[in-house]
PDB file of N, CA and C in Angstrom:
ATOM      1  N   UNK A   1       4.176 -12.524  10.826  1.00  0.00           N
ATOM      2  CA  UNK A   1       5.027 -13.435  11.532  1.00  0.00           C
ATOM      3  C   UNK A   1       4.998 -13.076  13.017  1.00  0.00           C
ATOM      4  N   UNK A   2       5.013 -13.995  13.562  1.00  0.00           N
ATOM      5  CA  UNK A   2       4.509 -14.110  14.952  1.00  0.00           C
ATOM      6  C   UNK A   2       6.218 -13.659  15.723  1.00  0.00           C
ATOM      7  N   UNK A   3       6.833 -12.472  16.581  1.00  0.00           N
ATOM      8  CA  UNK A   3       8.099 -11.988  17.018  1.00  0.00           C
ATOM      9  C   UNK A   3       8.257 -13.032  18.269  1.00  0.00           C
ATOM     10  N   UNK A   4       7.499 -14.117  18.666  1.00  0.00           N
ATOM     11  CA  UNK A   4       7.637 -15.000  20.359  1.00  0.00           C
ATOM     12  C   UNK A   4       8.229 -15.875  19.143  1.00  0.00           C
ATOM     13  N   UNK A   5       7.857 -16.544  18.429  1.00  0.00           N
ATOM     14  CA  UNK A   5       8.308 -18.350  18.441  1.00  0.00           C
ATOM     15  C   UNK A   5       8.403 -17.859  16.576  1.00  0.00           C
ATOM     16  N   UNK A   6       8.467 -17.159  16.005  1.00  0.00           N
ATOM     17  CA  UNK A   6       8.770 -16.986  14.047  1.00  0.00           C
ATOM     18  C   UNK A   6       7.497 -17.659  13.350  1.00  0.00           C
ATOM     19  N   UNK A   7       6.580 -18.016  14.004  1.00  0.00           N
ATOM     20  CA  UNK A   7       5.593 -18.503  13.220  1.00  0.00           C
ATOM     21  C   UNK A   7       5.007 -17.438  12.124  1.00  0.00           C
ATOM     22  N   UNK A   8       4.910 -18.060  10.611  1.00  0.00           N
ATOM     23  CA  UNK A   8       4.087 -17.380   9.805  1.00  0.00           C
ATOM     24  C   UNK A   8       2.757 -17.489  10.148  1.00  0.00           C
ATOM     25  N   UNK A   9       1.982 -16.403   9.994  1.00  0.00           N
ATOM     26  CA  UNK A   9       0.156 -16.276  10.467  1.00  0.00           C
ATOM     27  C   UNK A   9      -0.143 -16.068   8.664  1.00  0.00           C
ATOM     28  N   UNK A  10       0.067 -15.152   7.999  1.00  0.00           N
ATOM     29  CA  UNK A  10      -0.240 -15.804   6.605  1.00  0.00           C
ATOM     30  C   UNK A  10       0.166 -15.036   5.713  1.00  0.00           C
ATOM     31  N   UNK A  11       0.520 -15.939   4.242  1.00  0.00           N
ATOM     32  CA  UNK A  11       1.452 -15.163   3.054  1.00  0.00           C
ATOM     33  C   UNK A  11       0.665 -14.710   2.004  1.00  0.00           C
ATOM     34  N   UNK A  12       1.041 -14.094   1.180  1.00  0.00           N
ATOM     35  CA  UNK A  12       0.094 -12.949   0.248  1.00  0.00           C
ATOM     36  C   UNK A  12       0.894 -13.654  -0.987  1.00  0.00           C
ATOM     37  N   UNK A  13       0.291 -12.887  -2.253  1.00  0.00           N
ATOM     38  CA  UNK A  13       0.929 -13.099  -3.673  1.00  0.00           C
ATOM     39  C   UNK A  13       1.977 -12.359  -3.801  1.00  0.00           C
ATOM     40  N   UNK A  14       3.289 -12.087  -4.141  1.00  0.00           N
ATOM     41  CA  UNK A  14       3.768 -11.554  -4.745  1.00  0.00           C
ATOM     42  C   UNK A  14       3.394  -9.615  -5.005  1.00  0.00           C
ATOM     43  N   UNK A  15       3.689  -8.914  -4.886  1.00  0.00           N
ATOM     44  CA  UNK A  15       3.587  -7.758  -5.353  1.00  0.00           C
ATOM     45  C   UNK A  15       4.252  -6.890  -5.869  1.00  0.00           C
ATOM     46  N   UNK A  16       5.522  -7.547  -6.367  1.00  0.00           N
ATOM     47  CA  UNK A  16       6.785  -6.973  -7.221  1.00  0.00           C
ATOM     48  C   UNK A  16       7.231  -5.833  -5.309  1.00  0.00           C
ATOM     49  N   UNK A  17       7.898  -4.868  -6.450  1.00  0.00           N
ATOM     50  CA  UNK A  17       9.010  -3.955  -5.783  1.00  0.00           C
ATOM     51  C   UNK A  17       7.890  -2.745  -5.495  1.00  0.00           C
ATOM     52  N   UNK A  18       8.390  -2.050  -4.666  1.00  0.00           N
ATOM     53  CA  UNK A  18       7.375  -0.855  -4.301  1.00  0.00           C
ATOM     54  C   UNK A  18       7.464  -0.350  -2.759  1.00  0.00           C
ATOM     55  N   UNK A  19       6.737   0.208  -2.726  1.00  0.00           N
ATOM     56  CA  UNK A  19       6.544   1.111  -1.265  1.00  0.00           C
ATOM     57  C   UNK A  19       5.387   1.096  -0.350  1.00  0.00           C
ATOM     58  N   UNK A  20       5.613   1.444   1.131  1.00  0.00           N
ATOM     59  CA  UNK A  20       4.419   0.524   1.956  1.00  0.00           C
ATOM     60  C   UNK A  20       4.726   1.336   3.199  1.00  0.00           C
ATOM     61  N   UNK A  21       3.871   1.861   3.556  1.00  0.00           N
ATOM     62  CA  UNK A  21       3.216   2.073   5.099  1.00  0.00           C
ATOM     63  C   UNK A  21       2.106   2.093   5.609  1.00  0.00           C
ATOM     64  N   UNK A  22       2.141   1.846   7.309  1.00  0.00           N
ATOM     65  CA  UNK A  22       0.815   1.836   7.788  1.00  0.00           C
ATOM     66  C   UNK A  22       0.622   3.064   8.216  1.00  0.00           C
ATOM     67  N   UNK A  23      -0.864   3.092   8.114  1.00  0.00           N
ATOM     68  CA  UNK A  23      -1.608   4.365   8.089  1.00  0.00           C
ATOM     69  C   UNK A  23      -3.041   3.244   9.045  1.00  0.00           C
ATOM     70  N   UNK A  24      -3.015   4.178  10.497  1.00  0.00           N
ATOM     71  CA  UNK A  24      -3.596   3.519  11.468  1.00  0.00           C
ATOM     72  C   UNK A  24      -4.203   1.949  11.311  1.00  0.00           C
ATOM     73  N   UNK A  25      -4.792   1.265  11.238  1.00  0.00           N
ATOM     74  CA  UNK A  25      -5.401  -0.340  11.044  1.00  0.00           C
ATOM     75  C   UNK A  25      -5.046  -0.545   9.522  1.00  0.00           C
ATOM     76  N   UNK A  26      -4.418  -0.185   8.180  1.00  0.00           N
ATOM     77  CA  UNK A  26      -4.420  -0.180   7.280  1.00  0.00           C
ATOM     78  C   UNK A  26      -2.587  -0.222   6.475  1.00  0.00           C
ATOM     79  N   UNK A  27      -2.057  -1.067   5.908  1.00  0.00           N
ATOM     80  CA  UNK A  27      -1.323  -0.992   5.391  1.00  0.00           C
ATOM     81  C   UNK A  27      -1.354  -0.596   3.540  1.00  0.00           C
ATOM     82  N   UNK A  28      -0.598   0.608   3.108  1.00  0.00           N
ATOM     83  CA  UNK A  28      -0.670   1.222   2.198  1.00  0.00           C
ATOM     84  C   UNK A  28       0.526   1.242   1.410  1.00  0.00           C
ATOM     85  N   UNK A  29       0.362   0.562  -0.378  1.00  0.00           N
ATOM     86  CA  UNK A  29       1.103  -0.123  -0.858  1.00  0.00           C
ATOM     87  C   UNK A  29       0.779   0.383  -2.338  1.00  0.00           C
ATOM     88  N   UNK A  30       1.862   1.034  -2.863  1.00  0.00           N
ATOM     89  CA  UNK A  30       2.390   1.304  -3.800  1.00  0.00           C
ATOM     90  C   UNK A  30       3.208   0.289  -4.858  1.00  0.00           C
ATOM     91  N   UNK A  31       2.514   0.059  -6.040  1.00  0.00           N
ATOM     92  CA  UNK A  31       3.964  -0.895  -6.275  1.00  0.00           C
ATOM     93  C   UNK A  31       4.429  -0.105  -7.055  1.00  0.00           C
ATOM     94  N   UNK A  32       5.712  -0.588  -7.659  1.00  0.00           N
ATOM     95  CA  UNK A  32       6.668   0.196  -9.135  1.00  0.00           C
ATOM     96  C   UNK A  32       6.079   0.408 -10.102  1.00  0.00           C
ATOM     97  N   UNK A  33       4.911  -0.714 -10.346  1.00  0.00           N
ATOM     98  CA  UNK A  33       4.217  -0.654 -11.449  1.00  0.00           C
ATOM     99  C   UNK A  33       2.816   0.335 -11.403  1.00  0.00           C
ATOM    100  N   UNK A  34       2.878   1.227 -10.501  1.00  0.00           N
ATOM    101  CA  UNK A  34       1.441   2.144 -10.403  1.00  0.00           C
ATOM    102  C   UNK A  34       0.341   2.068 -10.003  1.00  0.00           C
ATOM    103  N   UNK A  35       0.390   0.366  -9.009  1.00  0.00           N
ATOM    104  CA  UNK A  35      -0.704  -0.027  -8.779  1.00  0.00           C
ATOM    105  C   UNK A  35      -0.789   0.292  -6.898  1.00  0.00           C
ATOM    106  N   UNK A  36      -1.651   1.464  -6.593  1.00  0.00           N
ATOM    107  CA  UNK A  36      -2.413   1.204  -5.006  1.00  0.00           C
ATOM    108  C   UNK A  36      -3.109   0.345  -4.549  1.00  0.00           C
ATOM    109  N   UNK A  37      -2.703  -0.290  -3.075  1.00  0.00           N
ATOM    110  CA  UNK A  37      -3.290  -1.748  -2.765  1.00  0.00           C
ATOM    111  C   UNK A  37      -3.034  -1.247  -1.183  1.00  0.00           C
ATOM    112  N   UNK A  38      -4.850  -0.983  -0.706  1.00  0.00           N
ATOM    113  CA  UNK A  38      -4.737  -1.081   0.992  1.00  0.00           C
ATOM    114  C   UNK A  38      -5.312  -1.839   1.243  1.00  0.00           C
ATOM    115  N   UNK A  39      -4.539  -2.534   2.044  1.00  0.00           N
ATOM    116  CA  UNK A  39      -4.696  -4.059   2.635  1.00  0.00           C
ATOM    117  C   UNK A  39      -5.125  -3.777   4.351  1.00  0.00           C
ATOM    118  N   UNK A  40      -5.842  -4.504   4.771  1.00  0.00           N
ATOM    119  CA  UNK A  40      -6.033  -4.725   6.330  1.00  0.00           C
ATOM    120  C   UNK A  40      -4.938  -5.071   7.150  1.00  0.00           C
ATOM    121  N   UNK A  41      -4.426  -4.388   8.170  1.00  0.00           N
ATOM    122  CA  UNK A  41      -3.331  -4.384   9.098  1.00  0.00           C
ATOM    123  C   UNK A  41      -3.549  -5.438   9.764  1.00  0.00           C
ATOM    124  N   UNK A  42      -3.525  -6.804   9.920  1.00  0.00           N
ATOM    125  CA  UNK A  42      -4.059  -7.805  10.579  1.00  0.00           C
ATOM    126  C   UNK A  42      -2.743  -9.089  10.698  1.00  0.00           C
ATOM    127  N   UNK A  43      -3.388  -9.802  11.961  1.00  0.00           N
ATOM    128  CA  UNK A  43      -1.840 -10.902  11.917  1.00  0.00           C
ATOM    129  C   UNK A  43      -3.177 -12.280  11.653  1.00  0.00           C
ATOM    130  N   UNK A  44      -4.469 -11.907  11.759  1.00  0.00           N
ATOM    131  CA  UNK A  44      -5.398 -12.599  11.164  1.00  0.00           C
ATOM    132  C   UNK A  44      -5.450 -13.212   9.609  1.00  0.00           C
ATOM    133  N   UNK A  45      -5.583 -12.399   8.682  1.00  0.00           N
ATOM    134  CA  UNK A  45      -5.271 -12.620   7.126  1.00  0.00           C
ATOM    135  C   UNK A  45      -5.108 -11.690   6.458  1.00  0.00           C
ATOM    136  N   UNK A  46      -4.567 -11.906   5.190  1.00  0.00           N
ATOM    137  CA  UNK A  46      -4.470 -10.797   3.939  1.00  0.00           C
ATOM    138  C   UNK A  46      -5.682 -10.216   3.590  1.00  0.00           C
ATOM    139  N   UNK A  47      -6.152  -9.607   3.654  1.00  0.00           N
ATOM    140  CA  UNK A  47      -7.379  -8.784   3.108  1.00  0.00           C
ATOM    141  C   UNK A  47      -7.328  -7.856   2.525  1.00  0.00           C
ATOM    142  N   UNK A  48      -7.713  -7.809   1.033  1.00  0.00           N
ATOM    143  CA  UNK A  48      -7.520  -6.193   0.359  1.00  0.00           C
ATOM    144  C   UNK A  48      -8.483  -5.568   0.626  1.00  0.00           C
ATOM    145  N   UNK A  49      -8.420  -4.357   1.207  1.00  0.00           N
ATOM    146  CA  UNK A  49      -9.505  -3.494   0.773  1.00  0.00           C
ATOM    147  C   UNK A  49     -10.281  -2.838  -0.195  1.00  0.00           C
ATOM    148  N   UNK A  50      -8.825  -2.412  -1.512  1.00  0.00           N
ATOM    149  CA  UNK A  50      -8.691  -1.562  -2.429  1.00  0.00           C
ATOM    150  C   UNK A  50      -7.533  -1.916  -3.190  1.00  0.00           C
ATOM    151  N   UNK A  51      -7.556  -2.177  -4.140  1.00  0.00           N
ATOM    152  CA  UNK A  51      -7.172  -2.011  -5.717  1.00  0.00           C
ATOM    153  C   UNK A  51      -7.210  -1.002  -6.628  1.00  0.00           C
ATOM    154  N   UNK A  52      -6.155  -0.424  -7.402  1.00  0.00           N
ATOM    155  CA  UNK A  52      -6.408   0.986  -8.070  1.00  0.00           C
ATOM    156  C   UNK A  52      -5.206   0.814  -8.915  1.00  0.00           C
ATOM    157  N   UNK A  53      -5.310   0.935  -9.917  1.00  0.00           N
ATOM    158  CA  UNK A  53      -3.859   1.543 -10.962  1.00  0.00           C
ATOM    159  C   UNK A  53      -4.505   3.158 -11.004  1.00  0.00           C
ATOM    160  N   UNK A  54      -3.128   3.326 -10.376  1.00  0.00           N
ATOM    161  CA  UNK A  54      -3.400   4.746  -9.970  1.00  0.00           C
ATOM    162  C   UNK A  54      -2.017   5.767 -10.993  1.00  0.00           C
ATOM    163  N   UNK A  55      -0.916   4.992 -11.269  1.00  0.00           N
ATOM    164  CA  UNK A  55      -0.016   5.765 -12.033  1.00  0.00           C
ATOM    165  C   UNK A  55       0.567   4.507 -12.890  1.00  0.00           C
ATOM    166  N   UNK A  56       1.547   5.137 -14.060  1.00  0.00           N
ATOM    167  CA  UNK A  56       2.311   4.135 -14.969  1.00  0.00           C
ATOM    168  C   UNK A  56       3.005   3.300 -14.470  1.00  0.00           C
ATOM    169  N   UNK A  57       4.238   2.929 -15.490  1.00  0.00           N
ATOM    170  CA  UNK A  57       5.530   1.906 -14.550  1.00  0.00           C
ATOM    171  C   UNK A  57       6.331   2.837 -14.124  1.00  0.00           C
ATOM    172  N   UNK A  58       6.984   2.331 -13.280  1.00  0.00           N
ATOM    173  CA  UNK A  58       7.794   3.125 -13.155  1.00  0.00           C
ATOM    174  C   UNK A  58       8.070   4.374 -12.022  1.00  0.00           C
ATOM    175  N   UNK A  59       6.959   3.777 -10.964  1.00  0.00           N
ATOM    176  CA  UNK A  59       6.786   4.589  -9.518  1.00  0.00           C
ATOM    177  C   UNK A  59       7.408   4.179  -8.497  1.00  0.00           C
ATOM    178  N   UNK A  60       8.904   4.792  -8.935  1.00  0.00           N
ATOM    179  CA  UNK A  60       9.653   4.646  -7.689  1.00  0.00           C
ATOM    180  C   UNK A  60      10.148   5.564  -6.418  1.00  0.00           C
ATOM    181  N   UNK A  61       9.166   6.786  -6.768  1.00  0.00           N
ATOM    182  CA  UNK A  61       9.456   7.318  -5.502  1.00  0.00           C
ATOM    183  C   UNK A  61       8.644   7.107  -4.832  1.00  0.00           C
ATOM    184  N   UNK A  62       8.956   7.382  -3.190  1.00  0.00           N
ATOM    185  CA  UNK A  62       7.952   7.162  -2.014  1.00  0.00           C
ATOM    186  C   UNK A  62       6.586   7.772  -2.162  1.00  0.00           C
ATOM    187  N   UNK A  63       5.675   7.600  -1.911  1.00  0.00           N
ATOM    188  CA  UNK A  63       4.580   8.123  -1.720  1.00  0.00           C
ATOM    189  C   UNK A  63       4.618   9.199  -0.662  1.00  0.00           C
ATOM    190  N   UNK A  64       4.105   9.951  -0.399  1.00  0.00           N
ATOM    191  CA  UNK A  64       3.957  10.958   0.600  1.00  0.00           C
ATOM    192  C   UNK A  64       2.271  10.574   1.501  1.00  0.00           C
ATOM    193  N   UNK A  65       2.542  11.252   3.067  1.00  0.00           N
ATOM    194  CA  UNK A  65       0.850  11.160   3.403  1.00  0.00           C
ATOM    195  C   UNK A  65       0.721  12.639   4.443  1.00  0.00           C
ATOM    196  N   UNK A  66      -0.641  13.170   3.904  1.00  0.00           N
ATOM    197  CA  UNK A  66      -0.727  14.346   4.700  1.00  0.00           C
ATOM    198  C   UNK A  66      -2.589  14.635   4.327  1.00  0.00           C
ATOM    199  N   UNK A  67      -2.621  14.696   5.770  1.00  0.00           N
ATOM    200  CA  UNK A  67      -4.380  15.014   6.210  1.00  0.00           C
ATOM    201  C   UNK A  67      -5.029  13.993   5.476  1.00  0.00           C
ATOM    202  N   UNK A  68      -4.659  12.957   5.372  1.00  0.00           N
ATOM    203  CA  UNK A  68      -5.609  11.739   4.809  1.00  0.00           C
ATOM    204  C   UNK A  68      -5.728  11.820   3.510  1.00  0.00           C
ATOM    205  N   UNK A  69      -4.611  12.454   2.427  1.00  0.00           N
ATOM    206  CA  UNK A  69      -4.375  12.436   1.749  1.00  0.00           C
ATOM    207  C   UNK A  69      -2.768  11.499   1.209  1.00  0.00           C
ATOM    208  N   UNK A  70      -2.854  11.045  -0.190  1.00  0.00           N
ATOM    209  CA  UNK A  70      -1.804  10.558  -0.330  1.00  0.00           C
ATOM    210  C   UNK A  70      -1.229  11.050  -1.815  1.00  0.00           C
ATOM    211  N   UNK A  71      -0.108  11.356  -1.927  1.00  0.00           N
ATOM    212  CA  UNK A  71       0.369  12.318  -2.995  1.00  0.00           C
ATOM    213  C   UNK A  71       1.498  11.150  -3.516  1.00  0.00           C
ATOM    214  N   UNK A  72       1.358  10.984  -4.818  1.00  0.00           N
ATOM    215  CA  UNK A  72       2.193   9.857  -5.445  1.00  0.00           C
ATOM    216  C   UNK A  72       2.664  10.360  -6.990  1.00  0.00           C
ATOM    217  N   UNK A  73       4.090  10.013  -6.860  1.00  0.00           N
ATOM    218  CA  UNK A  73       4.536  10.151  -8.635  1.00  0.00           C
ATOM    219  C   UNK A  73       5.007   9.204  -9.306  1.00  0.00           C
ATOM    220  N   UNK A  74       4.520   9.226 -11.044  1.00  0.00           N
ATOM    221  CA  UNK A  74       5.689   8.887 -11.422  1.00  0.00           C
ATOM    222  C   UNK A  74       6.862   9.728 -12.608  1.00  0.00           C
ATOM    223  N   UNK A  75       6.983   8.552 -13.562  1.00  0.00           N
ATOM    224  CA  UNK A  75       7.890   9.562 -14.030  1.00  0.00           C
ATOM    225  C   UNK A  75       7.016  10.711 -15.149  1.00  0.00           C
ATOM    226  N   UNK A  76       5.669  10.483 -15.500  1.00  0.00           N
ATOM    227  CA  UNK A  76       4.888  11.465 -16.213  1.00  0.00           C
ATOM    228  C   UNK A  76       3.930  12.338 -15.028  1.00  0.00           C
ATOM    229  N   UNK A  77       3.454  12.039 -14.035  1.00  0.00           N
ATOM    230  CA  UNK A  77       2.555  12.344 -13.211  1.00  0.00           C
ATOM    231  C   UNK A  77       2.083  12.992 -11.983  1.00  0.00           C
ATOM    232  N   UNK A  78       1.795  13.555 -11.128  1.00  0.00           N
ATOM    233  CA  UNK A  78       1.505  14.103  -9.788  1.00  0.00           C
ATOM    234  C   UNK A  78       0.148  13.526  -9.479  1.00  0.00           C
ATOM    235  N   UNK A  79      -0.335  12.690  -8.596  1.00  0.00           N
ATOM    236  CA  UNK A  79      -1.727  12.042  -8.004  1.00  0.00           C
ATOM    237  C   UNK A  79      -1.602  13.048  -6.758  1.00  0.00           C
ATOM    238  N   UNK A  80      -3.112  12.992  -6.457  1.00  0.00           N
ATOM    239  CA  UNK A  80      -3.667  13.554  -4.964  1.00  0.00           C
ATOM    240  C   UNK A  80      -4.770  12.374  -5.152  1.00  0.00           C
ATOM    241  N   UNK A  81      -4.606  11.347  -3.868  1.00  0.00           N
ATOM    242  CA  UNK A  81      -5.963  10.519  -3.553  1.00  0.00           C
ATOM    243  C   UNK A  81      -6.386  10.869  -1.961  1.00  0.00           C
ATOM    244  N   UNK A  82      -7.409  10.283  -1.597  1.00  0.00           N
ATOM    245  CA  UNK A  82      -8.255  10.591  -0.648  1.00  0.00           C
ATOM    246  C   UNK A  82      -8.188   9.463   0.174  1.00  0.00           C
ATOM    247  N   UNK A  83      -7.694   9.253   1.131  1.00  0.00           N
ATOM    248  CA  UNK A  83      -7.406   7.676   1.569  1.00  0.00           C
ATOM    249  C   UNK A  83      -8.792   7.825   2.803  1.00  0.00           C
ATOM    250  N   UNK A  84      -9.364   8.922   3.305  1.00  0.00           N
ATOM    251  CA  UNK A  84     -10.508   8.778   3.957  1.00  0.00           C
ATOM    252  C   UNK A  84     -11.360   8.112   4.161  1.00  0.00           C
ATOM    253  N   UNK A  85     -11.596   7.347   2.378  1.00  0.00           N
ATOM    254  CA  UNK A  85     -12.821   6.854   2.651  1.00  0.00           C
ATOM    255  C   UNK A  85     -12.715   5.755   2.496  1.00  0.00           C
ATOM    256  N   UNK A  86     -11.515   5.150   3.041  1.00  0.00           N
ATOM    257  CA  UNK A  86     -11.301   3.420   3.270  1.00  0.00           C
ATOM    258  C   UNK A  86     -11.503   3.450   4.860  1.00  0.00           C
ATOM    259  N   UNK A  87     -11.826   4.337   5.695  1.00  0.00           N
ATOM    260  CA  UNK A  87     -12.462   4.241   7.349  1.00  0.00           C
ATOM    261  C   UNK A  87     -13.405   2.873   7.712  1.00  0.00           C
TER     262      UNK A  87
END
């Protein structure tokens, strides 16, 4: 959404409940349901980069990020992924 005049630039599907930050040109998205989704930081279009069921249902804590790593739980699990090699 455009902050001068509220214009939408463009809308995505749905991705339930979950967690999300940017990580330099890249927005990084967790949903509840275990699924990782980095999308292109753009006011251009939605673009996924990456798709991953990465944990069960039920991932509601924050994700963590450190040295280009991303550390995610849920309620059975501990992940370490490598977010590097989406550059």
């Amino acid at each position: 959404m455009s902050l001068l005049d509220g214009e939408v630039k463009w809308e995505a599907p749905s991705m339930g409940a979950g967690n999300l930050i940017r990580v330099k040109d890249k927005l990084v998205v967790l949903s509840e349901d275990g699924e990782l989704v980095v999308v292109a930081a753009s006011s251009e279009r939605f673009r996924i980069l990456h798709r991953q069921q990465i944990l069960g249902t039920g991932a509601r804590a924050h994700f963590a990020l450190a040295n280009d790593r991303l550390f995610a739980r849920d309620q059975r699990r501990l992940v370490c992924l490598r977010l590097d090699q989406f550059e």
